[in-house]
Protein backbone atom coordinates (compact mmCIF):
# COMPACT_ATOMS: atom_id res chain seq x y z
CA UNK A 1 51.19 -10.95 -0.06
CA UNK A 2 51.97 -7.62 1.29
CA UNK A 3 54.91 -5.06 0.52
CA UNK A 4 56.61 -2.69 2.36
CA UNK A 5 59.21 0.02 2.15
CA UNK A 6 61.18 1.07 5.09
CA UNK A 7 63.98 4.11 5.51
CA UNK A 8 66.02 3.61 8.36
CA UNK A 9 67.74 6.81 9.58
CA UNK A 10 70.62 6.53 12.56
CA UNK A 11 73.58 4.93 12.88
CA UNK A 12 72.87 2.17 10.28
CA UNK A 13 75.59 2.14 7.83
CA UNK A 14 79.32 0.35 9.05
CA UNK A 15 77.79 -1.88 11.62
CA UNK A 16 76.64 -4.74 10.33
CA UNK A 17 73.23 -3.71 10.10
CA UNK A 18 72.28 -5.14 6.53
CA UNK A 19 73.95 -8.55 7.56
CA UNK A 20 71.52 -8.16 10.29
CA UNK A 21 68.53 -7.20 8.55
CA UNK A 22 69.02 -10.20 5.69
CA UNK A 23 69.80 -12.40 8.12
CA UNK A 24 66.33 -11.76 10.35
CA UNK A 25 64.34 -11.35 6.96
CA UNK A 26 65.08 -15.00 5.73
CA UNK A 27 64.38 -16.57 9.25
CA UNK A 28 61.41 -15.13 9.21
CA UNK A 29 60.34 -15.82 5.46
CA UNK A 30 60.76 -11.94 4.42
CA UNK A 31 61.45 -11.67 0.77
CA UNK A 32 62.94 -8.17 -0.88
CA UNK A 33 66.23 -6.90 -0.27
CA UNK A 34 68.48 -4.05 1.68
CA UNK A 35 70.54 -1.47 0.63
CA UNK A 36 72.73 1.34 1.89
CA UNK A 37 71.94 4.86 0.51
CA UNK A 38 74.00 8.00 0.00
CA UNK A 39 72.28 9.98 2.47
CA UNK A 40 73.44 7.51 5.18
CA UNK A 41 70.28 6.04 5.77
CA UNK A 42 69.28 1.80 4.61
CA UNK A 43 66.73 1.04 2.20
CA UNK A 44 64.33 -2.05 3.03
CA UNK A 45 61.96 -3.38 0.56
CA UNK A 46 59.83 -5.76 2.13
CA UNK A 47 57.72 -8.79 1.10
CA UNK A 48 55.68 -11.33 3.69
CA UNK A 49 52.53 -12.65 3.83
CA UNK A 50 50.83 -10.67 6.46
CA UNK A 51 50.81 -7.14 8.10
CA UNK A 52 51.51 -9.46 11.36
CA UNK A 53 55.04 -10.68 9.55
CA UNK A 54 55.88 -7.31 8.44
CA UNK A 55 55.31 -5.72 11.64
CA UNK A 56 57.76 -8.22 13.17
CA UNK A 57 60.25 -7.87 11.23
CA UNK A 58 59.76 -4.06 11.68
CA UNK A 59 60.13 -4.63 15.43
CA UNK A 60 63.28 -6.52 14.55
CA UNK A 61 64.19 -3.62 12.78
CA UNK A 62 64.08 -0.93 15.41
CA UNK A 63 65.55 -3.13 18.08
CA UNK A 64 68.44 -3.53 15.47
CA UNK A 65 72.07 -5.73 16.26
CA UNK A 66 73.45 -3.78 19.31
CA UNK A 67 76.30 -1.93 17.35
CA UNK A 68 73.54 -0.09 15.32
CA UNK A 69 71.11 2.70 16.66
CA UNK A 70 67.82 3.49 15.05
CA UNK A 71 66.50 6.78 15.15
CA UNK A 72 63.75 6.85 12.82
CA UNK A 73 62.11 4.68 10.02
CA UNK A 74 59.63 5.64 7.66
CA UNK A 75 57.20 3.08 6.39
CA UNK A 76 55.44 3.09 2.52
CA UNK A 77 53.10 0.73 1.38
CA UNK A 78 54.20 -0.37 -1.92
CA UNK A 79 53.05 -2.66 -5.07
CA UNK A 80 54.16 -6.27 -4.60
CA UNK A 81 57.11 -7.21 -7.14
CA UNK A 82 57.59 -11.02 -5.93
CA UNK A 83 61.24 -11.31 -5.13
CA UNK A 84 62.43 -14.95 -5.22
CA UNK A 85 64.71 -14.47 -1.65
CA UNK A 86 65.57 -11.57 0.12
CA UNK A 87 69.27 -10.38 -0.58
CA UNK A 88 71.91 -7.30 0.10
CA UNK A 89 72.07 -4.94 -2.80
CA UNK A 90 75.33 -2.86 -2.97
């Protein structure tokens, strides 16, 4: 198991875009969850089995849900917590 956090700077926030991002994490067996933050940007904790799995769901990311616009995302490597699904965190 591998873990991830991802900042996602753009236009991210009021488009759907954590729908999206839950939505692609459980079809593709992601565990963690997403959240909006103050600054405007969306938090991503991340949890899959592989680099490979991670990195998709990063590309999933970027390309985002055609209302949002991605402009930059930093990447951390963090300690795995095991999170039971992935969900949206308000």
């Amino acid at each position: 198991m591998i873990a991830k956090k991802f900042k996602v700077y753009g236009r991210v926030q009021g488009v759907g875009f954590r729908w999206f991002v839950n939505h692609t994490a459980e079809s593709l067996g992601i565990k963690g969850y997403v959240m909006n933050m103050p600054d405007g940007s969306v938090e991503i904790i991340a949890e899959g089995t592989s680099e490979e799995s991670l990195e998709t769901f990063k590309d999933y990311i970027i390309k985002g849900n055609g209302f949002s616009d991605v402009e930059d995302i930093e990447e951390e490597n963090i300690p795995v917590e095991n999170y039971p699904d992935f969900s949206i965190k308000y």
